[in-house]
C-alpha atoms as a PDB file:
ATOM      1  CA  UNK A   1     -15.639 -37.567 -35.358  1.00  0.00           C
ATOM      2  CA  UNK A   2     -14.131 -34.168 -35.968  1.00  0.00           C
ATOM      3  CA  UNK A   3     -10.991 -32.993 -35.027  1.00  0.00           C
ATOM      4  CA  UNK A   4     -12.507 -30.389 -32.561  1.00  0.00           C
ATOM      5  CA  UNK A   5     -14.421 -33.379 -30.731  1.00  0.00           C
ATOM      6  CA  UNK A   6     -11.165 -35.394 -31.092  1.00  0.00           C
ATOM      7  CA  UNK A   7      -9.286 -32.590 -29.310  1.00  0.00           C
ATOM      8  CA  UNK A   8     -12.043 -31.954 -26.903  1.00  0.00           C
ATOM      9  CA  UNK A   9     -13.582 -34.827 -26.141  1.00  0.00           C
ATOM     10  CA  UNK A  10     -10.914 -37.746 -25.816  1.00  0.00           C
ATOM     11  CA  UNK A  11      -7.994 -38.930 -23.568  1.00  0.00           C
ATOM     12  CA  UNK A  12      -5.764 -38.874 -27.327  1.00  0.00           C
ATOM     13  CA  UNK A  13      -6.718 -35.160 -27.722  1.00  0.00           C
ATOM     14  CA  UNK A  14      -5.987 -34.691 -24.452  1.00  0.00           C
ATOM     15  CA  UNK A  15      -2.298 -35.835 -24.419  1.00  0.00           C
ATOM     16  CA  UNK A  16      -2.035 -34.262 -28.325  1.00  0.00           C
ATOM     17  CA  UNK A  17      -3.187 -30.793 -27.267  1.00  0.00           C
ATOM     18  CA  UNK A  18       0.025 -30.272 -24.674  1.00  0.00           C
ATOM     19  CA  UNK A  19       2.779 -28.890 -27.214  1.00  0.00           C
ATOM     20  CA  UNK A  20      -0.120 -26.756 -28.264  1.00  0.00           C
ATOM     21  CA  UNK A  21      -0.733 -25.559 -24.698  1.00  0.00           C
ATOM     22  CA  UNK A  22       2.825 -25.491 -23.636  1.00  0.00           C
ATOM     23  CA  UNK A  23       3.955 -23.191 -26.964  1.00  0.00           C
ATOM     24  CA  UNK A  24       1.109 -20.977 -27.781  1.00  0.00           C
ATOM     25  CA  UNK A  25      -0.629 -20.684 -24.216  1.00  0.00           C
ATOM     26  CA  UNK A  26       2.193 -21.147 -21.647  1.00  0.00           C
ATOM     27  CA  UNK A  27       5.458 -20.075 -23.162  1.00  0.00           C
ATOM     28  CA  UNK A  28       4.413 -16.806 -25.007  1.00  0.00           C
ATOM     29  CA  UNK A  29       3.784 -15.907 -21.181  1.00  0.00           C
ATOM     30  CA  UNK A  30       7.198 -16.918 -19.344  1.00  0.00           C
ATOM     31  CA  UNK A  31       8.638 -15.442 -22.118  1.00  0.00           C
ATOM     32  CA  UNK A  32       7.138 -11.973 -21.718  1.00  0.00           C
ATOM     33  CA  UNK A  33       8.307 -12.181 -17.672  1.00  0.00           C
ATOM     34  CA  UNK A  34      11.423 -13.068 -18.479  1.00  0.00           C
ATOM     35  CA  UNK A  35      11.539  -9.616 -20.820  1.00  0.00           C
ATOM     36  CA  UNK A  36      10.335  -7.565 -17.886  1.00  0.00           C
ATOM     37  CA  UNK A  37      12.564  -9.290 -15.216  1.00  0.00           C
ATOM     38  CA  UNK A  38      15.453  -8.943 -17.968  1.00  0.00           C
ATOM     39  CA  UNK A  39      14.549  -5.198 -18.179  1.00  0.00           C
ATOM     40  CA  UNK A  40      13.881  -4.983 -14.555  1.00  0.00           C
ATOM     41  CA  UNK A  41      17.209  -6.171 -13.798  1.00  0.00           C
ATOM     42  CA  UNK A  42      19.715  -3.913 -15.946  1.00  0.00           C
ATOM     43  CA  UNK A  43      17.810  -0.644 -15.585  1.00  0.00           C
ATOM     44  CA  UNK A  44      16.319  -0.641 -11.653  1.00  0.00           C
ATOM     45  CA  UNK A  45      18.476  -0.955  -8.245  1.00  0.00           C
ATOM     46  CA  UNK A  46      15.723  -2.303  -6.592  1.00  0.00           C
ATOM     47  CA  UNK A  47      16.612  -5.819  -4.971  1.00  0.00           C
ATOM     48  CA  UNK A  48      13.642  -5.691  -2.400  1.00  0.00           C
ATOM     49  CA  UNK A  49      10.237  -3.816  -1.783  1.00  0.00           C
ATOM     50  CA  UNK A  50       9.793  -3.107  -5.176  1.00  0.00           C
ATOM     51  CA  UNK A  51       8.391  -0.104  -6.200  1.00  0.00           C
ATOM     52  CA  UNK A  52       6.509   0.325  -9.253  1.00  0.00           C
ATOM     53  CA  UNK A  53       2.859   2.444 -11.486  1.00  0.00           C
ATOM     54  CA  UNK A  54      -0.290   1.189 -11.505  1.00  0.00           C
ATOM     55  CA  UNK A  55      -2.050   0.177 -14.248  1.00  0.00           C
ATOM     56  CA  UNK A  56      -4.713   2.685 -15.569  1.00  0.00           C
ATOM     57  CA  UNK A  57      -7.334   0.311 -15.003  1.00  0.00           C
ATOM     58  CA  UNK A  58      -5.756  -1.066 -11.198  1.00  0.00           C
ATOM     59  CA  UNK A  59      -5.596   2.958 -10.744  1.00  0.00           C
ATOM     60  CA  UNK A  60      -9.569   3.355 -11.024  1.00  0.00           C
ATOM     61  CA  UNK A  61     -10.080  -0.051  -8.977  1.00  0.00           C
ATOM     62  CA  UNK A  62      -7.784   1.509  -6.691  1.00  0.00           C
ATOM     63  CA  UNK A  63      -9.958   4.552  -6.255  1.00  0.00           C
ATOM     64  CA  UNK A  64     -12.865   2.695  -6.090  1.00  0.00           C
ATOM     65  CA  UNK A  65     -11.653   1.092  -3.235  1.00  0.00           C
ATOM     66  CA  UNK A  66     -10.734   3.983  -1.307  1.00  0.00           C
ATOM     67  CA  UNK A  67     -14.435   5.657  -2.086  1.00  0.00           C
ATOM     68  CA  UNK A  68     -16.208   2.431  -1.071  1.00  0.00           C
ATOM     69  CA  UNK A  69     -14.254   2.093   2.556  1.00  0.00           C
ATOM     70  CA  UNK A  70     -13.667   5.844   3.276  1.00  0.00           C
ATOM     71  CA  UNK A  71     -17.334   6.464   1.915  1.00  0.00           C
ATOM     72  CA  UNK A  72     -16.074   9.739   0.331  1.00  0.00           C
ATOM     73  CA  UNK A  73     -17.285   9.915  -3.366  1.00  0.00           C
ATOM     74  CA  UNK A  74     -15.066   8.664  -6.177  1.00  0.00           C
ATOM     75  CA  UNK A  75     -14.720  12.123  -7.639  1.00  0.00           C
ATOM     76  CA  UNK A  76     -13.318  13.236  -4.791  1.00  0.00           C
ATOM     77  CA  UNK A  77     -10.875  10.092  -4.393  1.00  0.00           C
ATOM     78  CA  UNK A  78      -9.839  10.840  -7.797  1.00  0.00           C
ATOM     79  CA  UNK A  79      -8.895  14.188  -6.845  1.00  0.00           C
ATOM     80  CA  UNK A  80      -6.756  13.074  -4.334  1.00  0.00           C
ATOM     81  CA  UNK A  81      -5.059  10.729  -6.270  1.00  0.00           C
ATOM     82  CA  UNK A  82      -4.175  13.233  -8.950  1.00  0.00           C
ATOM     83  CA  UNK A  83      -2.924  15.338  -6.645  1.00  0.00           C
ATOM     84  CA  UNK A  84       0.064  13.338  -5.160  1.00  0.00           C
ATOM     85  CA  UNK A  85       0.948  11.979  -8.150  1.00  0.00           C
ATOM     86  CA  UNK A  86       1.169  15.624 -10.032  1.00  0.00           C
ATOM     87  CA  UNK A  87       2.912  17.065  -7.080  1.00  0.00           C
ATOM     88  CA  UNK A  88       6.340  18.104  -8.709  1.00  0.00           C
ATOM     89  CA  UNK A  89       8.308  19.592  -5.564  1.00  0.00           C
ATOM     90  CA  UNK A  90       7.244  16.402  -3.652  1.00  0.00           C
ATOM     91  CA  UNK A  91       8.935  14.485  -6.734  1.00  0.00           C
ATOM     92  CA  UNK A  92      11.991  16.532  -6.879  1.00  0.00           C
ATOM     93  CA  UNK A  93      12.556  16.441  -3.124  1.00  0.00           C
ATOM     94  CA  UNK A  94      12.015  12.149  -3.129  1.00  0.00           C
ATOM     95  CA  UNK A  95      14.727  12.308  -6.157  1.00  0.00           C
ATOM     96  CA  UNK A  96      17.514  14.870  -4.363  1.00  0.00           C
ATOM     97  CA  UNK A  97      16.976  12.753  -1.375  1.00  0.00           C
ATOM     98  CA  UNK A  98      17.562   9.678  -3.121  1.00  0.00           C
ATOM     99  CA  UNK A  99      20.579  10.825  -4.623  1.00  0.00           C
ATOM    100  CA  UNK A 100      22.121  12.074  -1.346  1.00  0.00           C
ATOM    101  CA  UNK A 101      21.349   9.210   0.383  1.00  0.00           C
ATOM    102  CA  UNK A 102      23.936   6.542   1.368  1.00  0.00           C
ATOM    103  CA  UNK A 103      20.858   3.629  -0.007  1.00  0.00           C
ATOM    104  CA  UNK A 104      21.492   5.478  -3.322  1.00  0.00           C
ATOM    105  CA  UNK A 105      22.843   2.095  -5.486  1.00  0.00           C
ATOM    106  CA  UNK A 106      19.589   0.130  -4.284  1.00  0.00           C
ATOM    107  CA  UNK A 107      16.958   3.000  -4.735  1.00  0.00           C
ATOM    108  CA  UNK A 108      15.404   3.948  -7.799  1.00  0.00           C
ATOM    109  CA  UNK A 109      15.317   7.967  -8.271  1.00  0.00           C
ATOM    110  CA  UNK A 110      11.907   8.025  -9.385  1.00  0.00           C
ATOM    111  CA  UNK A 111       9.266   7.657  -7.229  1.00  0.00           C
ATOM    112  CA  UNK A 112       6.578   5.644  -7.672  1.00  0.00           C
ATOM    113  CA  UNK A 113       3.789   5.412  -5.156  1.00  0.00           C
ATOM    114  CA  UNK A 114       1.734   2.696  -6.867  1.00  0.00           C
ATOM    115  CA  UNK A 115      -1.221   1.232  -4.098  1.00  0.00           C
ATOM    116  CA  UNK A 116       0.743   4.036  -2.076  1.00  0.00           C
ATOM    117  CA  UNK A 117      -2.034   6.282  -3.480  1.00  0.00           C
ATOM    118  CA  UNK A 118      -4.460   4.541  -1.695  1.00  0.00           C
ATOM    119  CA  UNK A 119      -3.043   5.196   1.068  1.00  0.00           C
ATOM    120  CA  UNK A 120      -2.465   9.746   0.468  1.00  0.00           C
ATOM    121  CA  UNK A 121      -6.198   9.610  -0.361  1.00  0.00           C
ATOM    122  CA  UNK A 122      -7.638   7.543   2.282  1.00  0.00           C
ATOM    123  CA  UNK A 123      -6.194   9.739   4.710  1.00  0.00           C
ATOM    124  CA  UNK A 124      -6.595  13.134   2.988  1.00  0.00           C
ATOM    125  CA  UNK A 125     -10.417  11.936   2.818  1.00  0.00           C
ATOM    126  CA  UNK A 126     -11.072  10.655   6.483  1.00  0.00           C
ATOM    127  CA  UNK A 127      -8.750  13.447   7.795  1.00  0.00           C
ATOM    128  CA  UNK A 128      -6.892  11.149  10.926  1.00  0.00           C
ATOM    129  CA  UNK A 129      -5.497  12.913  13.886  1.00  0.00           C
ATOM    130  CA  UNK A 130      -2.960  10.006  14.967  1.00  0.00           C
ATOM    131  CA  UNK A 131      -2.004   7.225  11.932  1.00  0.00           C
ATOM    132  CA  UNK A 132       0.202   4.636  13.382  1.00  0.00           C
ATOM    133  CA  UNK A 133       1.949   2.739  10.569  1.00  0.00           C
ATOM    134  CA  UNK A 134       4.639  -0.148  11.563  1.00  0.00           C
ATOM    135  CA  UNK A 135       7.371  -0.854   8.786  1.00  0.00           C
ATOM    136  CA  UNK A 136       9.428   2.471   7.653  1.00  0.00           C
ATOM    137  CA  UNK A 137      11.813   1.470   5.676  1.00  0.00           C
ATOM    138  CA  UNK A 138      13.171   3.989   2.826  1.00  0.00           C
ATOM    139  CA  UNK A 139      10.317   5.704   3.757  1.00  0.00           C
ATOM    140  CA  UNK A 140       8.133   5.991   0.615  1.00  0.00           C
ATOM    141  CA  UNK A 141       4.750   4.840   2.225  1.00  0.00           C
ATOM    142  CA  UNK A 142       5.325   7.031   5.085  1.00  0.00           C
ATOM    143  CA  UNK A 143       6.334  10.278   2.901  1.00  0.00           C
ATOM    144  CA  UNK A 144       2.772   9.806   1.366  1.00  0.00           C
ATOM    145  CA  UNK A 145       0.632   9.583   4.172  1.00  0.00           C
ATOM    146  CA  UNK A 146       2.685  12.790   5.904  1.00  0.00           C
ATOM    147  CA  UNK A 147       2.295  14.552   2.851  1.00  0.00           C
ATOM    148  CA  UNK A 148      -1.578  14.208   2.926  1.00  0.00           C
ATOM    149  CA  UNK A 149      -1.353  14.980   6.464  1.00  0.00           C
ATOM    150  CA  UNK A 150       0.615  18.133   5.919  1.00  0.00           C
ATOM    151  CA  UNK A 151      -2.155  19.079   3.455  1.00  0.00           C
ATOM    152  CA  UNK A 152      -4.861  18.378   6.054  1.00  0.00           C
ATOM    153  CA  UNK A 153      -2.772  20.629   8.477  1.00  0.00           C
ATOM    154  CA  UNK A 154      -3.325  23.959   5.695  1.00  0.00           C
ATOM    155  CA  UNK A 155      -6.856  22.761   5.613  1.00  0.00           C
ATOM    156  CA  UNK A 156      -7.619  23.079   9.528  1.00  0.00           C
ATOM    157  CA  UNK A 157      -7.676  19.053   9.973  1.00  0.00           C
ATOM    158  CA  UNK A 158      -3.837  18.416  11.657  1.00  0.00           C
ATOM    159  CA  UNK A 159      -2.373  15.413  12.528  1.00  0.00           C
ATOM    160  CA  UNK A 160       0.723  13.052  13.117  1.00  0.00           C
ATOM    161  CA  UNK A 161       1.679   9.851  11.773  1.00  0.00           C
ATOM    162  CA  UNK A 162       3.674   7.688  14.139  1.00  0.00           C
ATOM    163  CA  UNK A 163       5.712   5.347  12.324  1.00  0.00           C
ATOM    164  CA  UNK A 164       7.831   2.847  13.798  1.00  0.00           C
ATOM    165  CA  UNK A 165      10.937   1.001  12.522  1.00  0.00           C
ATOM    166  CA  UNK A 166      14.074  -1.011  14.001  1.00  0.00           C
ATOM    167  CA  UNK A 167      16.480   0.208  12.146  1.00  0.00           C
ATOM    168  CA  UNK A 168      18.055   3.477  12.806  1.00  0.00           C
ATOM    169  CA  UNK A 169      19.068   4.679   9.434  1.00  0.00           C
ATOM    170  CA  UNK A 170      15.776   4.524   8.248  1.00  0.00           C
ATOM    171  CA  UNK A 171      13.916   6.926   6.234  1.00  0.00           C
ATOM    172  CA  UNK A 172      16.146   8.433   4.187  1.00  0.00           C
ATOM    173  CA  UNK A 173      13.343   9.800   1.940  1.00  0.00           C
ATOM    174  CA  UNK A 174      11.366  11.485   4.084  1.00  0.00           C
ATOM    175  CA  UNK A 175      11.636  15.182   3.190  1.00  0.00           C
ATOM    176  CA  UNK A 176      11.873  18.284   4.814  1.00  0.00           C
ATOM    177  CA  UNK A 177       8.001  19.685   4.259  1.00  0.00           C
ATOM    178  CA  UNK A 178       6.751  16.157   5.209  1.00  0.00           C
ATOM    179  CA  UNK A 179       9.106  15.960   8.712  1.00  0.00           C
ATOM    180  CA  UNK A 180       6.734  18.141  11.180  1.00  0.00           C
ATOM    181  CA  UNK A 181       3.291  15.481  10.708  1.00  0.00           C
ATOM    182  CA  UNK A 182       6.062  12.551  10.802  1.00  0.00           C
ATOM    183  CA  UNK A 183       7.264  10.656  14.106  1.00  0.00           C
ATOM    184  CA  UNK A 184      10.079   8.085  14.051  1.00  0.00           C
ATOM    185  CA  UNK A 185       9.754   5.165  16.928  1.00  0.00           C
ATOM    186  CA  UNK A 186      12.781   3.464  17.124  1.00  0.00           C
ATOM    187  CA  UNK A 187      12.690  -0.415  18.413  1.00  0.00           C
ATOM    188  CA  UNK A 188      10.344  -3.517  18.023  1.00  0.00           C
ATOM    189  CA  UNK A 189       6.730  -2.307  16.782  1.00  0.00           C
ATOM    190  CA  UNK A 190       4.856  -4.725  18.752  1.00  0.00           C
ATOM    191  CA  UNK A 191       6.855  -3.508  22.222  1.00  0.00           C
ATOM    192  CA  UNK A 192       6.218   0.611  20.395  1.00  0.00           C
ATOM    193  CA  UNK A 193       2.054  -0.331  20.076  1.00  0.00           C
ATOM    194  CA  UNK A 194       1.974  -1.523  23.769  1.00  0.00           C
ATOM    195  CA  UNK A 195       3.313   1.534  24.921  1.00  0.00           C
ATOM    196  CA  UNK A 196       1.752   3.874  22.680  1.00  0.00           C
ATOM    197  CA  UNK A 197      -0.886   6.268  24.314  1.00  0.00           C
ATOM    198  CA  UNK A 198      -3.021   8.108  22.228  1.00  0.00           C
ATOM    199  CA  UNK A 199      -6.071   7.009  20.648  1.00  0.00           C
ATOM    200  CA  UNK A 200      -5.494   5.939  17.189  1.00  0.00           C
ATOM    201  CA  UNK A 201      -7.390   7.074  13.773  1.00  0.00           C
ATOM    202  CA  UNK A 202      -5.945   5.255  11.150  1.00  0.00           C
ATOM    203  CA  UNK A 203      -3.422   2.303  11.693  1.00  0.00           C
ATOM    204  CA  UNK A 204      -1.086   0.493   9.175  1.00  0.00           C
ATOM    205  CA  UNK A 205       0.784  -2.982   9.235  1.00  0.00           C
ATOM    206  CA  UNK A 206       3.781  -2.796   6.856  1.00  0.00           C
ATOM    207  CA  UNK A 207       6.698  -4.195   9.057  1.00  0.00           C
ATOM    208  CA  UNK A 208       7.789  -7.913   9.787  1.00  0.00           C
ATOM    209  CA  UNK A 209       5.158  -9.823   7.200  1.00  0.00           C
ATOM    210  CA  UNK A 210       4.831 -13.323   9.507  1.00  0.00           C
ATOM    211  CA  UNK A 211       1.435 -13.839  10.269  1.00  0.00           C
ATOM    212  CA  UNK A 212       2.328 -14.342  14.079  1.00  0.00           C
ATOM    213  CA  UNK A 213       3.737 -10.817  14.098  1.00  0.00           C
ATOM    214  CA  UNK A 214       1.206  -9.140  12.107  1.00  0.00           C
ATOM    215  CA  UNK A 215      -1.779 -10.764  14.532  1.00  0.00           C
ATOM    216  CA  UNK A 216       0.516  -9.414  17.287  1.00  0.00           C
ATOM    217  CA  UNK A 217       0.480  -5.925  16.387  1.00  0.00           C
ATOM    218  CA  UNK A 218      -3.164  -5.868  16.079  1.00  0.00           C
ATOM    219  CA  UNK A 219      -3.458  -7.217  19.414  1.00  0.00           C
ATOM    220  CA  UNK A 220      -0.841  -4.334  20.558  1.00  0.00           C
ATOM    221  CA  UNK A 221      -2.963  -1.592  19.079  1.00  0.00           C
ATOM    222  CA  UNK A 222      -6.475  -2.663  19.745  1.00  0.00           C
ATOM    223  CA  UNK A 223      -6.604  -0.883  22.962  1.00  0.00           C
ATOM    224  CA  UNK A 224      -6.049   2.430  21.294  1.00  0.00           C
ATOM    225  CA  UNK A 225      -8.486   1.833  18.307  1.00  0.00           C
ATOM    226  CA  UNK A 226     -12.005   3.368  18.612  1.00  0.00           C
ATOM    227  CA  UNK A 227     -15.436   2.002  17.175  1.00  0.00           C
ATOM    228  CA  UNK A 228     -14.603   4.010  13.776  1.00  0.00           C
ATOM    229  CA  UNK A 229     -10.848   3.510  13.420  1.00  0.00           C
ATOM    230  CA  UNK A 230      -9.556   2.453  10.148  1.00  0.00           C
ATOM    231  CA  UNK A 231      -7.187  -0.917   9.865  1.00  0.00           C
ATOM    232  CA  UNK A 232      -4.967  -1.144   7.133  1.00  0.00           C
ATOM    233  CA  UNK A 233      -2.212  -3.964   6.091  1.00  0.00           C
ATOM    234  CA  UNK A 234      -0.235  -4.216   3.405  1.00  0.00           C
ATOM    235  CA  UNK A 235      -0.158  -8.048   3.922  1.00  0.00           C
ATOM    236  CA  UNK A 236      -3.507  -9.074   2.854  1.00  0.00           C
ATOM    237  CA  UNK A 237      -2.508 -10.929  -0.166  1.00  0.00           C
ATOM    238  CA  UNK A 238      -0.993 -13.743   1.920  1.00  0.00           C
ATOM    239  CA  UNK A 239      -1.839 -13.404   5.500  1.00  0.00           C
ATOM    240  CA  UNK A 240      -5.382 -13.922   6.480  1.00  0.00           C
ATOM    241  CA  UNK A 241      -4.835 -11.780   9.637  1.00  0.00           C
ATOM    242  CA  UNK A 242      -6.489  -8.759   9.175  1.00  0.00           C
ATOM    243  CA  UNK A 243     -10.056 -10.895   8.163  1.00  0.00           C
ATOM    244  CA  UNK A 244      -9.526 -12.819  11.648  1.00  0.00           C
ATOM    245  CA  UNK A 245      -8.892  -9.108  13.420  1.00  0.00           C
ATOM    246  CA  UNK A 246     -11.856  -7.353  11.624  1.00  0.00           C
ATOM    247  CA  UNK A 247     -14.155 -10.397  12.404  1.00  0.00           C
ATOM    248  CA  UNK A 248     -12.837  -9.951  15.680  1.00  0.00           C
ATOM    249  CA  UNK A 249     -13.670  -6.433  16.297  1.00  0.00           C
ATOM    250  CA  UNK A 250     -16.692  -6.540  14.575  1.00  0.00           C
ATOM    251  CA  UNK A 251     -15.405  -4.982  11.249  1.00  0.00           C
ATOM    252  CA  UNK A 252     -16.092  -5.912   7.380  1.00  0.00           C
ATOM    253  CA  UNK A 253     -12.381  -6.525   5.455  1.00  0.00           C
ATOM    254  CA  UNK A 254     -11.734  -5.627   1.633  1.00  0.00           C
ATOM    255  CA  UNK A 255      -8.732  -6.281  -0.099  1.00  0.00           C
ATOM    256  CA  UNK A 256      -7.502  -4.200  -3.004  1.00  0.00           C
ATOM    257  CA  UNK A 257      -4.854  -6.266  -5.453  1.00  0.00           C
ATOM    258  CA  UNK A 258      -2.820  -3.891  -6.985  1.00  0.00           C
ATOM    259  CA  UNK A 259      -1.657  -4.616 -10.599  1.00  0.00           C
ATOM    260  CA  UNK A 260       2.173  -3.285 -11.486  1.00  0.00           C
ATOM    261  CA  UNK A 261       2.335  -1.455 -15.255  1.00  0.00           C
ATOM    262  CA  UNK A 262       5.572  -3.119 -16.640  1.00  0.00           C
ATOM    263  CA  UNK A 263       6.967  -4.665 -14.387  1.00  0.00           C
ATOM    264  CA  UNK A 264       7.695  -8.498 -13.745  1.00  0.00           C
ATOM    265  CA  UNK A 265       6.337  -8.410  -9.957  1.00  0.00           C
ATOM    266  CA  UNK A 266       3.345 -10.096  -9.512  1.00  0.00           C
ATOM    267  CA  UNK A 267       1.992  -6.861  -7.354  1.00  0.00           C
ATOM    268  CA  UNK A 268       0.542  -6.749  -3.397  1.00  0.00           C
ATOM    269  CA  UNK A 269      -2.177  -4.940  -1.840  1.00  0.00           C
ATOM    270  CA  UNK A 270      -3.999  -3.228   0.318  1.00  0.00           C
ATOM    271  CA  UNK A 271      -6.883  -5.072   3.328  1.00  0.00           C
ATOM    272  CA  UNK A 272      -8.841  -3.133   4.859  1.00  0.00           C
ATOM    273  CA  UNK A 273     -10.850  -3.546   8.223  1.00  0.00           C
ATOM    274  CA  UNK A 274     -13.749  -0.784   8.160  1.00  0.00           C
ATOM    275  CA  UNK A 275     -17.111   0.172   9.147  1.00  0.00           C
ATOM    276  CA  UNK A 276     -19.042  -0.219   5.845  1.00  0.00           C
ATOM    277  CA  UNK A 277     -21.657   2.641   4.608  1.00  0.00           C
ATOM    278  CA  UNK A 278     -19.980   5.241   7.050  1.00  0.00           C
ATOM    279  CA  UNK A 279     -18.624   8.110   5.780  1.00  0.00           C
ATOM    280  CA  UNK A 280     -15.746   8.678   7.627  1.00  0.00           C
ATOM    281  CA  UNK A 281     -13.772  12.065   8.254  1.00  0.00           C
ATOM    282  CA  UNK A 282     -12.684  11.894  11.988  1.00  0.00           C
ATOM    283  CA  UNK A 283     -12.313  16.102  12.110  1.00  0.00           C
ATOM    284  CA  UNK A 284     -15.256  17.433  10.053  1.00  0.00           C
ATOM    285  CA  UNK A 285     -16.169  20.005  12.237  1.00  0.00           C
ATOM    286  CA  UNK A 286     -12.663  21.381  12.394  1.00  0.00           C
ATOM    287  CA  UNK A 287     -12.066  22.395   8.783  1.00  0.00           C
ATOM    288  CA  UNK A 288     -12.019  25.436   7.626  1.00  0.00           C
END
C-alpha cells in the first residue's frame, strides 16, 4: 500500500491526516480573518451595519443580477453602476456630512455602497414612481436610491422614495441634492405600510431583520403592490421570507450574495421577488 492509499483509504490515515488539515487547510484561514478583523478594528468606527467594496468579480455578479431581474441589458447596468460610484460631489457631500454629524466616532468617512449599487441601478433602470424602503438608519442605502431617483427626475421619469425609520435622529447622511425625492416616516414600519396610500413601484425590507417582522411588512404592503412591482430585502441570506412572499404572489425570487473586498465580514445580500423575462421601466413613455 502507498502512502496516498494509506492517507486516503484507511481509518489510520484518517486520524493521521488532522494536524495536516488543521495547519495547512484550516489555520492559514482563521489566521487571515483574524488579520482583517485586526485591521478592521484599529482603522474603521464601524461597530454595526458594516459597510464595505465589492469584489471585482461580486461587482460583475452584482450587475448581472440587476440585468437578469430588471431585464435591462448588462451594458446598461454597468453604466449605472459606474456612475454612482464615480460620482465625486455625491462622495464629498456623504464625507462633510459624516464629519458634521453627531454619529461621527461610529461612521466611517468614506462611503462605500457595496450591494448598495444594486440597488442605484435597479432603480435608475426600471425608473419607480413610489420606492418604499423600511430600515433608514445612517442613511447610506437610502442616499443611493434618492440619488438615482434625482437622476430619473432630470431625465423626465420623477419619483419619491418613502423611507421609514423609528428613530428620529436618523439619516444623518442624506444630503442636500438627494432631500427633494426622499421622505422620512417616523414610527413602526409595519403600522407606516398599513397606512400608506399610494401604489407602490419598488419596495425594500431593510429594518427589524426577525423573520416575523419581515413577513409582516410584506403583508402590510401587499395591498399597494401591483402585478409588476419589484420586492426587494436585504435579509435573504437568512430569512426565507421573501421566497414564501414571492411564491405567494406568484413571483420568481433570486438572491444575490455579495462578497466584501478586505474585509473580515462574511458579506449579505440582496432577494429579489420579480416577474422574470419582463423588462421593466414603470415610466417609459414619460422620458424625454
Amino acid at each position: 500500500m502507498t502512502f496516498r492509499e494509506l492517507f486516503k483509504y484507511t481509518a489510520a490515515g484518517r486520524v493521521l491526516m488532522i494536524p495536516y488539515r488543521f495547519g495547512r487547510i484550516a489555520l492559514p484561514y482563521a489566521l487571515r480573518q483574524l488579520g482583517l478583523m485586526a485591521r478592521w478594528a484599529f482603522t474603521s468606527k464601524e461597530y454595526y451595519n458594516h459597510s464595505y467594496h465589492l469584489t471585482e468579480l461580486n461587482r460583475r455578479y452584482l450587475a448581472s443580477f440587476v440585468s437578469v431581474v430588471s431585464g435591462h441589458s448588462l451594458a446598461e447596468i454597468e453604466k449605472y453602476l459606474r456612475e454612482l460610484e464615480t460620482d465625486e460631489a455625491l462622495r464629498s457631500a456623504l464625507v462633510e456630512r459624516t464629519r458634521a454629524s453627531r454619529d461621527r466616532h461610529n461612521c466611517d468617512e468614506e462611503p462605500r455602497f457595496g450591494r448598495r449599487l444594486g440597488w442605484y441601478a435597479l432603480v435608475r433602470a426600471t425608473k419607480p414612481r413610489i420606492v418604499v424602503e423600511t430600515g433608514v438608519d445612517r442613511g447610506l442605502g437610502t442616499v443611493a436610491i434618492a440619488a438615482a431617483l434625482r437622476r430619473n427626475t432630470d431625465e423626465g421619469a420623477p419619483g419619491l422614495v418613502f423611507a421609514t425609520d423609528i428613530v428620529p435622529e436618523c439619516g444623518h447622511l442624506i444630503t442636500a441634492d438627494c432631500k427633494p425625492c426622499c421622505r422620512i416616516l417616523l414610527g413602526d414600519s409595519v403600522q407606516s405600510l398599513q397606512q400608506f396610500k399610494e401604489p407602490v413601484d419598488l419596495f425594500l425590507h431593510d429594518s427589524d431583520h426577525r423573520p416575523e417582522y419581515e413577513w409582516a411588512e410584506f403583508l402590510a404592503i401587499e395591498p399597494r403592490l401591483h402585478a409588476g412591482s419589484l420586492v426587494l430585502s436585504d435579509n435573504s441570506q437568512q430569512s426565507p421570507k421573501l421566497l414564501e412572499f414571492a411564491q405567494r404572489t406568484g413571483r420568481s425570487f433570486l438572491f444575490f450574495a455579495d462578497v466584501p473586498q478586505a474585509h473580515w465580514w462574511q458579506g449579505d445580500g440582496i432577494g429579489v421577488a420579480f416577474l422574470p423575462g419582463v423588462r421593466t421601466c414603470f415610466q417609459e413613455g414619460r422620458r424625454k
